[in-house]
C-alpha atoms as a PDB file:
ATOM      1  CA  UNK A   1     -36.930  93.816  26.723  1.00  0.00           C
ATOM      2  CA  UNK A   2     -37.364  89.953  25.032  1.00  0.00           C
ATOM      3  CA  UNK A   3     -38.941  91.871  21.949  1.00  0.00           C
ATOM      4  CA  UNK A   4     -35.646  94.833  21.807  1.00  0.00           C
ATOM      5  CA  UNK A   5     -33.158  92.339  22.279  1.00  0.00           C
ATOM      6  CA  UNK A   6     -35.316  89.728  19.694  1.00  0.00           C
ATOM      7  CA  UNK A   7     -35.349  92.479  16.973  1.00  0.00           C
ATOM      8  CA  UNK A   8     -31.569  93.179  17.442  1.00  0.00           C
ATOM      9  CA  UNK A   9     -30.637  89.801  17.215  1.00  0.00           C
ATOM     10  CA  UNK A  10     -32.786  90.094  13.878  1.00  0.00           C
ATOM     11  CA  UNK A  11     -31.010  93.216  12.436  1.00  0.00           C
ATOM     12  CA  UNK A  12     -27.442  92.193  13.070  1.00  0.00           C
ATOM     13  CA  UNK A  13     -28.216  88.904  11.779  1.00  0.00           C
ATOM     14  CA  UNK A  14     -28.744  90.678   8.677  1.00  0.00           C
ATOM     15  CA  UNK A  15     -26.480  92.717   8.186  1.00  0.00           C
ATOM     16  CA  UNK A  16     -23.889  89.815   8.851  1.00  0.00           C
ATOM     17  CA  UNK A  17     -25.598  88.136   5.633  1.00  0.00           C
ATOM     18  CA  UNK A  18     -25.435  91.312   3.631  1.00  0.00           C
ATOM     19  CA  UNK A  19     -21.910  91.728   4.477  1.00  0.00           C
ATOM     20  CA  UNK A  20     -20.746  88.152   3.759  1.00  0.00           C
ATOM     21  CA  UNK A  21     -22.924  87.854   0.787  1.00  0.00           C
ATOM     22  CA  UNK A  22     -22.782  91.630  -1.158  1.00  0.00           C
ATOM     23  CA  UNK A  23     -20.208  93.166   0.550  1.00  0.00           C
ATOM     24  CA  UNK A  24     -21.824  95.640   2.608  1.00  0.00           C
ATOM     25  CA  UNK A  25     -19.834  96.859   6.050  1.00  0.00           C
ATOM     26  CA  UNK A  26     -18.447 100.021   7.495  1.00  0.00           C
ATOM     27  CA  UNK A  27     -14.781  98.776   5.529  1.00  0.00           C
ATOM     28  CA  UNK A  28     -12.962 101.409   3.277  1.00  0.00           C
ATOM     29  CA  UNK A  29     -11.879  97.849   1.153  1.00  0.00           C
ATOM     30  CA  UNK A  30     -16.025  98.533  -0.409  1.00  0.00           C
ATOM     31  CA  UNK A  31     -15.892 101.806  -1.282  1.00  0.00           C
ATOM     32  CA  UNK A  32     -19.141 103.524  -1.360  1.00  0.00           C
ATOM     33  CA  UNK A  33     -21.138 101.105   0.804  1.00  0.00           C
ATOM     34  CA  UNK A  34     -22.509 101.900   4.279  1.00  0.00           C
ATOM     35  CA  UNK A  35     -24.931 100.899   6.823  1.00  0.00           C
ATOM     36  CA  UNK A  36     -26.088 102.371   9.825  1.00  0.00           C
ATOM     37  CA  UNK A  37     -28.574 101.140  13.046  1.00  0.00           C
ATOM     38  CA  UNK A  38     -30.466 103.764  13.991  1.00  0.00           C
ATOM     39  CA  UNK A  39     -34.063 105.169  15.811  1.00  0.00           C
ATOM     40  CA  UNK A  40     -35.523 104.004  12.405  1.00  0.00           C
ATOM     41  CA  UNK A  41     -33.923 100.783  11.548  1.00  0.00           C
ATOM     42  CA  UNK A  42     -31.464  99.829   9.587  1.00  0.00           C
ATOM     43  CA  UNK A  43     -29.860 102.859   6.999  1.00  0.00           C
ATOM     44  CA  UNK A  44     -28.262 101.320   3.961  1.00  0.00           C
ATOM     45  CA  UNK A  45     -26.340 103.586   1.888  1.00  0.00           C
ATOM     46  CA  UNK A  46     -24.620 102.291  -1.531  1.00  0.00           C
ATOM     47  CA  UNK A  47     -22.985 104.955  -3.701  1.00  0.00           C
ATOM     48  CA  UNK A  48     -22.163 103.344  -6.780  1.00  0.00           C
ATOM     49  CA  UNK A  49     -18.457 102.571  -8.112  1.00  0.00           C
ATOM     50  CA  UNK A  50     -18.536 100.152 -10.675  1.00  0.00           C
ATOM     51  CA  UNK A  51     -19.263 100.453 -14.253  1.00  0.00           C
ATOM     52  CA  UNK A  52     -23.134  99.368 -15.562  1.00  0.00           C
ATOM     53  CA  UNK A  53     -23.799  95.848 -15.639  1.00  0.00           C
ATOM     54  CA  UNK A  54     -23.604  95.124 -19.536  1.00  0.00           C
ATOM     55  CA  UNK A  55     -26.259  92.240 -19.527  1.00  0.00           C
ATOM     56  CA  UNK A  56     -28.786  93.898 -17.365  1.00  0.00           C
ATOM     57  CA  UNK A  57     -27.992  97.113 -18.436  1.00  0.00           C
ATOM     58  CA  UNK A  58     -28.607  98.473 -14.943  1.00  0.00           C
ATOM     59  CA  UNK A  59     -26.792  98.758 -11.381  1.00  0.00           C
ATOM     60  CA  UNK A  60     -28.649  98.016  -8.491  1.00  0.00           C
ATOM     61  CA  UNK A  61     -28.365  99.555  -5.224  1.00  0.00           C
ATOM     62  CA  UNK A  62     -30.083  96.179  -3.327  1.00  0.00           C
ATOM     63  CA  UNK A  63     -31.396  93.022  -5.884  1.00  0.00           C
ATOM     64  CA  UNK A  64     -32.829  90.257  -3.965  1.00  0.00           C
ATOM     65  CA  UNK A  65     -33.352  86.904  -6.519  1.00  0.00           C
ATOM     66  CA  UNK A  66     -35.936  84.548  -5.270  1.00  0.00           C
ATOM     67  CA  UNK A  67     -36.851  81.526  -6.954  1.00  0.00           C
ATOM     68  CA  UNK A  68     -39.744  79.172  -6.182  1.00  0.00           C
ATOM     69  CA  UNK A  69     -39.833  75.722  -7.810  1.00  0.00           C
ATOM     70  CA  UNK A  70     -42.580  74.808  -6.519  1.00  0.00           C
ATOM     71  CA  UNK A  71     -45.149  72.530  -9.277  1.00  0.00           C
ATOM     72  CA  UNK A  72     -47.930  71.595  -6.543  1.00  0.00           C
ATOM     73  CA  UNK A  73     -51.502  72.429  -7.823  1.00  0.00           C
ATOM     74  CA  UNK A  74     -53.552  74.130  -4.726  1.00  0.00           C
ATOM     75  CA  UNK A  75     -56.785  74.602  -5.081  1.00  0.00           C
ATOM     76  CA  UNK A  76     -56.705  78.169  -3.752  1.00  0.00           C
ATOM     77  CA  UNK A  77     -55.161  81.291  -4.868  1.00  0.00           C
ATOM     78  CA  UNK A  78     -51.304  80.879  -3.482  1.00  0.00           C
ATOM     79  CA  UNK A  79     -49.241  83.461  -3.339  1.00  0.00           C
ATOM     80  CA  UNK A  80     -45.573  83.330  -3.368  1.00  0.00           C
ATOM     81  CA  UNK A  81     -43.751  86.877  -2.198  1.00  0.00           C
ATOM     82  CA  UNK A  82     -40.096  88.019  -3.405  1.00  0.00           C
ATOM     83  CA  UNK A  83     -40.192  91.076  -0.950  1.00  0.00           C
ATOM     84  CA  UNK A  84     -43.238  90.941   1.462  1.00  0.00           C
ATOM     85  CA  UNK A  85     -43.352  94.572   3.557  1.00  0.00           C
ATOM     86  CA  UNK A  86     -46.151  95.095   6.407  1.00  0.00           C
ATOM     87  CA  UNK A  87     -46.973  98.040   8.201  1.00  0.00           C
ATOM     88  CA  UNK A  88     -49.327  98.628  10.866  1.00  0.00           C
ATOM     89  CA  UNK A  89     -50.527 101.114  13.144  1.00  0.00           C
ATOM     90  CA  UNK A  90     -50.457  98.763  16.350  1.00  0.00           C
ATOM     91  CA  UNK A  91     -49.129  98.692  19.939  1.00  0.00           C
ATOM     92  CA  UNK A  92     -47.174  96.041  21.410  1.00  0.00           C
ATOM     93  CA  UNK A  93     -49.792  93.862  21.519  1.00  0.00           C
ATOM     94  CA  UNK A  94     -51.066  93.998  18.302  1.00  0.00           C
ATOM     95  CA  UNK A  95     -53.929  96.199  19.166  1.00  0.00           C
ATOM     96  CA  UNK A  96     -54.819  99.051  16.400  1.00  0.00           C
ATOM     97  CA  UNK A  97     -54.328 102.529  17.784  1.00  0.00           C
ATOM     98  CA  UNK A  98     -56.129 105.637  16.808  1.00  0.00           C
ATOM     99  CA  UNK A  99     -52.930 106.608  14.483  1.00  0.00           C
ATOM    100  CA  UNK A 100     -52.431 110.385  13.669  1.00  0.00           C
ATOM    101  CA  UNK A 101     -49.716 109.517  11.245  1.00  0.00           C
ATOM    102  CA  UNK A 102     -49.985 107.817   7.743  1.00  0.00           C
ATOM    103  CA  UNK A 103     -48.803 104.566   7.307  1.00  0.00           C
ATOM    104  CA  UNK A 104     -47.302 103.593   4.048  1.00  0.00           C
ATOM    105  CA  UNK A 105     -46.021 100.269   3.771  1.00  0.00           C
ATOM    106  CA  UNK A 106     -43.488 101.552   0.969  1.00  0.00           C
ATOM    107  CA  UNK A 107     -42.335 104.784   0.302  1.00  0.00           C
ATOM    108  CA  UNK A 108     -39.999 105.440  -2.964  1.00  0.00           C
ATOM    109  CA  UNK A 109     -38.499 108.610  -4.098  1.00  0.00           C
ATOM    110  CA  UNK A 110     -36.329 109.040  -7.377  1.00  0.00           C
ATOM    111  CA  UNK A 111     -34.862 112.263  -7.976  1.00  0.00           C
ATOM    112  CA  UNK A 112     -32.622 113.082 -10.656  1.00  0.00           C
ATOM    113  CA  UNK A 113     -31.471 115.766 -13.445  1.00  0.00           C
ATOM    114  CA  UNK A 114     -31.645 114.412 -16.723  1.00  0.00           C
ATOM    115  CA  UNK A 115     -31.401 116.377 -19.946  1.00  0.00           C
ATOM    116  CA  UNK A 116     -31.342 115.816 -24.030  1.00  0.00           C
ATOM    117  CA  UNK A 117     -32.728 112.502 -23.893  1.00  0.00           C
ATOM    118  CA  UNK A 118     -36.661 112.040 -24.500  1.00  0.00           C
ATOM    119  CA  UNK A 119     -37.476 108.315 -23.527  1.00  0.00           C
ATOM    120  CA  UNK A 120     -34.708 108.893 -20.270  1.00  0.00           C
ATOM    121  CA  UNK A 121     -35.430 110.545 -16.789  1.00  0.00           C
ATOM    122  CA  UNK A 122     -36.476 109.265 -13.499  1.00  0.00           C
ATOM    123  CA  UNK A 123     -39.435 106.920 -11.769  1.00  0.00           C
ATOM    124  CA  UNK A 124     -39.926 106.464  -8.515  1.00  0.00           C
ATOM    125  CA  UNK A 125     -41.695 103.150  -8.993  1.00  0.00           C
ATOM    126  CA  UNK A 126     -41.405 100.276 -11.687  1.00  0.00           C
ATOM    127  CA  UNK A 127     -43.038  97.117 -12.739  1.00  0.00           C
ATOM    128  CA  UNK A 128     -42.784  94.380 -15.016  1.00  0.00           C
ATOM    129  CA  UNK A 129     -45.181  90.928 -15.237  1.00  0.00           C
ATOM    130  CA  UNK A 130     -44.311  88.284 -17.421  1.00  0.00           C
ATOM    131  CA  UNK A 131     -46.054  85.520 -18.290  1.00  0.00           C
ATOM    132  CA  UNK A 132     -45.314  82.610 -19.825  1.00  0.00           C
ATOM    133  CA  UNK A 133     -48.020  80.457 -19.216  1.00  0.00           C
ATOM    134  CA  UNK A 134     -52.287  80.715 -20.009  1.00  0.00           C
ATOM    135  CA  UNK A 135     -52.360  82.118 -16.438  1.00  0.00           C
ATOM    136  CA  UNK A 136     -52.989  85.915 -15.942  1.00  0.00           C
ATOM    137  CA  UNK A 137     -50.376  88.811 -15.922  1.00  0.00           C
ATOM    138  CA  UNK A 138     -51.485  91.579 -13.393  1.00  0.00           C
ATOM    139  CA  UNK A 139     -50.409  94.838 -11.312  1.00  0.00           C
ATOM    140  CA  UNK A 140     -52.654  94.964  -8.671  1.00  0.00           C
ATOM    141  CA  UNK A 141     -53.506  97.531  -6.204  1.00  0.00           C
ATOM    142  CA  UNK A 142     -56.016  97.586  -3.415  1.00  0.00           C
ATOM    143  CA  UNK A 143     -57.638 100.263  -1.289  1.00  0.00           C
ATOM    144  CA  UNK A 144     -59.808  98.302   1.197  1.00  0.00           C
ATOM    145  CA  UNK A 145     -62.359  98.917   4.544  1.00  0.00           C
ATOM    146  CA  UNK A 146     -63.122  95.410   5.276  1.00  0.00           C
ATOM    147  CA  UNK A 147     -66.311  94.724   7.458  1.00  0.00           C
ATOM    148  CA  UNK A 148     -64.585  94.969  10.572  1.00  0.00           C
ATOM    149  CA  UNK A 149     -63.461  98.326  10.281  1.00  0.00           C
ATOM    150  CA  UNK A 150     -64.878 100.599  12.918  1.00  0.00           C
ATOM    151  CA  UNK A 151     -65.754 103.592  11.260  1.00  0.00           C
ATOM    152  CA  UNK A 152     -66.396 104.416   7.536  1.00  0.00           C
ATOM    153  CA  UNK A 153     -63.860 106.056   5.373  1.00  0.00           C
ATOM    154  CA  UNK A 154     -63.678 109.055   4.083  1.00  0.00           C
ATOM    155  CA  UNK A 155     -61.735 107.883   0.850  1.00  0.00           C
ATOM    156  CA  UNK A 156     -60.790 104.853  -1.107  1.00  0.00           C
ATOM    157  CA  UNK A 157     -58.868 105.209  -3.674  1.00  0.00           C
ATOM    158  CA  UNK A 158     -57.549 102.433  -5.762  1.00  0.00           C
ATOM    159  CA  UNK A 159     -54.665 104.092  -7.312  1.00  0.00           C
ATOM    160  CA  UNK A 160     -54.274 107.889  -7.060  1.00  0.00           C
ATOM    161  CA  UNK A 161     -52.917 109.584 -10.135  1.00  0.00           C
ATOM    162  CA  UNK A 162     -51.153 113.025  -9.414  1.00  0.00           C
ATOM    163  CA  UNK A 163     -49.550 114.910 -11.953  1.00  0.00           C
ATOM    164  CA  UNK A 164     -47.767 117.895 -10.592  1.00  0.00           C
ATOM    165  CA  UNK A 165     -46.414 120.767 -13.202  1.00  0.00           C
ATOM    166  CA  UNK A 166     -45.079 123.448 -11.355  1.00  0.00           C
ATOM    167  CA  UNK A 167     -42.537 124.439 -13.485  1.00  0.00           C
ATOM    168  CA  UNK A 168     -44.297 125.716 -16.659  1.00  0.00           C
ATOM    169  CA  UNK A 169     -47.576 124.767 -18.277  1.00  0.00           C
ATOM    170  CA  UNK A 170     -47.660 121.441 -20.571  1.00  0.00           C
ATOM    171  CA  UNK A 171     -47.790 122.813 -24.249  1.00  0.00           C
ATOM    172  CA  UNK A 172     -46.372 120.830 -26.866  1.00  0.00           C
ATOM    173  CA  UNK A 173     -45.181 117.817 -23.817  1.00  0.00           C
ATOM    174  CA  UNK A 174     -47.282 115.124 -22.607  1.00  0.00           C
ATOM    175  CA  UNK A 175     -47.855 116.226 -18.995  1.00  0.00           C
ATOM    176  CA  UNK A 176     -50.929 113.057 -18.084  1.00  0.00           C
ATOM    177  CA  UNK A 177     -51.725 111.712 -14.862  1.00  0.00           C
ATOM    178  CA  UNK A 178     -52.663 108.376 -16.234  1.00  0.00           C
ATOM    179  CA  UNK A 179     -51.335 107.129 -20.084  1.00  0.00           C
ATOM    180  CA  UNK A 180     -52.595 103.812 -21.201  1.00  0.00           C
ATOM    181  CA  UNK A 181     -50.039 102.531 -23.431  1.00  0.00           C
ATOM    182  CA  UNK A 182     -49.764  99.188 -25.395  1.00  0.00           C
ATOM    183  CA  UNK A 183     -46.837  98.622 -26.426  1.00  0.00           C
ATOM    184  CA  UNK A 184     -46.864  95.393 -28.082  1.00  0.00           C
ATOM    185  CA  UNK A 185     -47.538  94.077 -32.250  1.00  0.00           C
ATOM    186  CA  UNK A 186     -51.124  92.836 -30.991  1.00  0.00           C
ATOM    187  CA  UNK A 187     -53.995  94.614 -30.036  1.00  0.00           C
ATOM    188  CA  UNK A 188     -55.250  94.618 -26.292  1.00  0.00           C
ATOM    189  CA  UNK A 189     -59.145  94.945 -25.991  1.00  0.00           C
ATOM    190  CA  UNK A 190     -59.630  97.980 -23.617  1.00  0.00           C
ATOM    191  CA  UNK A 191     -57.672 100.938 -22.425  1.00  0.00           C
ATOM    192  CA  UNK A 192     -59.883 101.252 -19.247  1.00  0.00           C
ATOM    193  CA  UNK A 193     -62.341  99.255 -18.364  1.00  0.00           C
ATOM    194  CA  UNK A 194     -64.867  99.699 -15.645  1.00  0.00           C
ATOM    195  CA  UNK A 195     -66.097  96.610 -13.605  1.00  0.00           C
ATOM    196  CA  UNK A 196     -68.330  96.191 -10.160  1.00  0.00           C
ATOM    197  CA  UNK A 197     -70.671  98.488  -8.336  1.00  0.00           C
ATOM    198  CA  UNK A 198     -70.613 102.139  -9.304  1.00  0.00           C
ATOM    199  CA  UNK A 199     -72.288 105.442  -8.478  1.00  0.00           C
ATOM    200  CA  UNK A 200     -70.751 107.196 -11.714  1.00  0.00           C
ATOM    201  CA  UNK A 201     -68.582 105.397 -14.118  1.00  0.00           C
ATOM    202  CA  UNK A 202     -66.587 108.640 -14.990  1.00  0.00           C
ATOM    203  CA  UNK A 203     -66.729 111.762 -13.201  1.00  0.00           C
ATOM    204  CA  UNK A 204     -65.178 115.133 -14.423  1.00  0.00           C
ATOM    205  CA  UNK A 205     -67.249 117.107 -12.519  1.00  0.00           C
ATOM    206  CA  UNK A 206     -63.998 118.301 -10.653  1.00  0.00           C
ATOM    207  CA  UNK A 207     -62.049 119.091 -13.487  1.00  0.00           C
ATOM    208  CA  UNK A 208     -61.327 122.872 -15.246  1.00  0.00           C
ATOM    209  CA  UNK A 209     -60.960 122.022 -18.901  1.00  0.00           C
ATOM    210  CA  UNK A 210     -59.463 124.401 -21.312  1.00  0.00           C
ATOM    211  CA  UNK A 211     -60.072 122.634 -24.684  1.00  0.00           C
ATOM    212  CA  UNK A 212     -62.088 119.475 -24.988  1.00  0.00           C
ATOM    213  CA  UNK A 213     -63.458 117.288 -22.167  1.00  0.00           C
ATOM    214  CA  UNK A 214     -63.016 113.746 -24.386  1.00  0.00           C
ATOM    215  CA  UNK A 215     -61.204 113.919 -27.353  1.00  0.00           C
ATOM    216  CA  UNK A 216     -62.322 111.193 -29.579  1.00  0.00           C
ATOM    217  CA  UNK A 217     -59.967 108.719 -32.034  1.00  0.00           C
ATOM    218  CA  UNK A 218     -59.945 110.089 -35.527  1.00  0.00           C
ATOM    219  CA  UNK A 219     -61.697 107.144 -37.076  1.00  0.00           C
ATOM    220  CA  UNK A 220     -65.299 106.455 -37.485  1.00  0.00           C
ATOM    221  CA  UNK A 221     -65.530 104.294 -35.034  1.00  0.00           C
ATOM    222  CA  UNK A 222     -63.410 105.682 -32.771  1.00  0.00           C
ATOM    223  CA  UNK A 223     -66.180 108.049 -32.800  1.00  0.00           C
ATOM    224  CA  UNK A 224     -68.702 105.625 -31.717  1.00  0.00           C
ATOM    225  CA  UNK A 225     -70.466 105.619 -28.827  1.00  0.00           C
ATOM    226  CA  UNK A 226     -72.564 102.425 -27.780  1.00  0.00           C
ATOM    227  CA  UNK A 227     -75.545 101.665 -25.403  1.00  0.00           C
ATOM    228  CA  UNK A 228     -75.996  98.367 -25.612  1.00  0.00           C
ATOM    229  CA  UNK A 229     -78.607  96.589 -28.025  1.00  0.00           C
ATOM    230  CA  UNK A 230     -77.362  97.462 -30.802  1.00  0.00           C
ATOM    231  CA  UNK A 231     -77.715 101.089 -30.413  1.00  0.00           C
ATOM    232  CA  UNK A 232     -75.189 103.677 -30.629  1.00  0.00           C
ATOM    233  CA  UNK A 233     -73.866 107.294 -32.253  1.00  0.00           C
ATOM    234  CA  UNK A 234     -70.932 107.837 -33.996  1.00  0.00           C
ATOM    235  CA  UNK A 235     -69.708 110.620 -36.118  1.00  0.00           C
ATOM    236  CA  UNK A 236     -68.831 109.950 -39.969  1.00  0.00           C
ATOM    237  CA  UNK A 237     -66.873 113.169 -40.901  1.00  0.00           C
ATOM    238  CA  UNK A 238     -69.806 115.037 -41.980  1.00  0.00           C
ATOM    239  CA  UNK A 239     -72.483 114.323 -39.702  1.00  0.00           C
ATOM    240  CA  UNK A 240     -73.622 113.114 -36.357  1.00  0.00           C
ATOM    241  CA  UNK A 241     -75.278 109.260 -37.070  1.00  0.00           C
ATOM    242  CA  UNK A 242     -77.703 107.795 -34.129  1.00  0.00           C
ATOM    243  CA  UNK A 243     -78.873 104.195 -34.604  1.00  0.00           C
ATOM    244  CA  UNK A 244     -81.231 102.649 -32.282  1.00  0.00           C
ATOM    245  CA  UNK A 245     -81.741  98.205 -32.157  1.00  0.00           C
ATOM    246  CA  UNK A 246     -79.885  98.065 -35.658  1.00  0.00           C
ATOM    247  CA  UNK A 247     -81.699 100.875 -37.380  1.00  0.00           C
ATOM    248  CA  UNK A 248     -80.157 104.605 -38.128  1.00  0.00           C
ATOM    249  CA  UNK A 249     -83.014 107.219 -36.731  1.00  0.00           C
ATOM    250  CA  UNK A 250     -81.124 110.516 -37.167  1.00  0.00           C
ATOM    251  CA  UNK A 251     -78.423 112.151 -38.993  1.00  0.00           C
ATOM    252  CA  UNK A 252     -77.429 115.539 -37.973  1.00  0.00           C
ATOM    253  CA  UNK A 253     -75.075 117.771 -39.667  1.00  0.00           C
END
């Protein structure tokens, strides 16, 4: 009962901030706002009114602004969270349960209908690191069966790509479960790069391909394939080239 009536005292002591500080209540005097207590939390609704935010060039159903100014040098990895979401499959006492379910600790959905525009449509997820500093600029995700787990898993993914054209077939568009895009004036050294322990660094044994399994850059080089020590293959627009420690051994046209 401490822990019901500890939570409650949590939720409504939220929504009293969001209503003093954005505006949110039950009040036809903010059209288009709503919030509801229910079985699974708190239900926020925000239908939006107003006209775009010129300077942003957005409108935001919930922005939360968080500022550290904090200068003091640790010598470990800090971290400092903006939005910090945890969920667990435990009982009341913190015990881990043999869950039947699938946790997600966020779940986003975007939905939309949007036509005639070609760099316009909808994501359920976005992104941006910026970084002004000689530190480093990342987007990190984790899939992870630490030491104490109590039985092995039968997948770990690190990020799971799915494309899903059900509509028509691809064609002319770019339907791609992963693009690697730079889109800045410099040049970035690797598109994907492969790092740690590995059984197989790519695998496409899965796949059904219907026109080329790699298709390589239209450049010399781009054709090149190297395996170390100075030894690699390329393709110079007429034949096949395969050097070994410096030195070309074959040429096949």
């Amino acid at each position: 009962m401490k822990t019901s009536y500890t939570k409650l005292l949590v939720l409504l002591s939220i929504l009293l901030f969001c209503t003093k500080c954005f505006g949110w209540s039950q009040d036809d005097s903010y059209p288009g706002m709503f919030y509801q207590i229910s079985t699974s939390g708190v239900h926020f609704y925000y239908e939006n009114t107003e006209p775009i935010d010129v300077p942003l060039n957005q409108t935001n159903g919930v922005l939360i602004e968080y500022r550290d100014p904090d200068t003091q040098r640790f010598s470990e990895r800090t971290i400092s969270n903006g939005l910090y979401i945890a969920a667990s499959g435990t009982d009341a006492d913190g015990n881990f349960v043999d869950s039947g379910k699938v946790i997600q600790g966020v779940m986003c959905v975007a939905i939309a209908k949007t036509t005639k525009w070609d760099d316009r449509g909808v994501s359920a997820f976005g992104g941006t690191a910026l970084q002004l500093g000689s530190g480093v600029a990342t987007n990190e995700f984790w899939a992870v069966q630490p030491e104490y787990a109590t039985e092995k898993a039968k997948q770990l993914v690190g990020v799971f790509a799915v494309v899903s054209p059900c509509y028509r077939d691809c064609g002319i568009n770019d339907y791609t479960a992963l693009h690697c895009l730079n889109t800045g004036t410099k040049q970035a050294q690797t598109g994907i790069s492969v790092a740690g322990n590995f059984n197989q660094g790519i695998d496409m044994s899965r796949a059904y391909i219907t026109n080329a399994g790699i298709r390589m850059a239209q450049t010399i080089k781009g054709s090149r394939i190297e395996y170390g020590n100075n030894t690699y293959t390329y393709f110079d627009g007429t034949a096949f080239v395969f050097v070994i420690n410096g030195r070309e051994v074959r040429r096949i046209q």
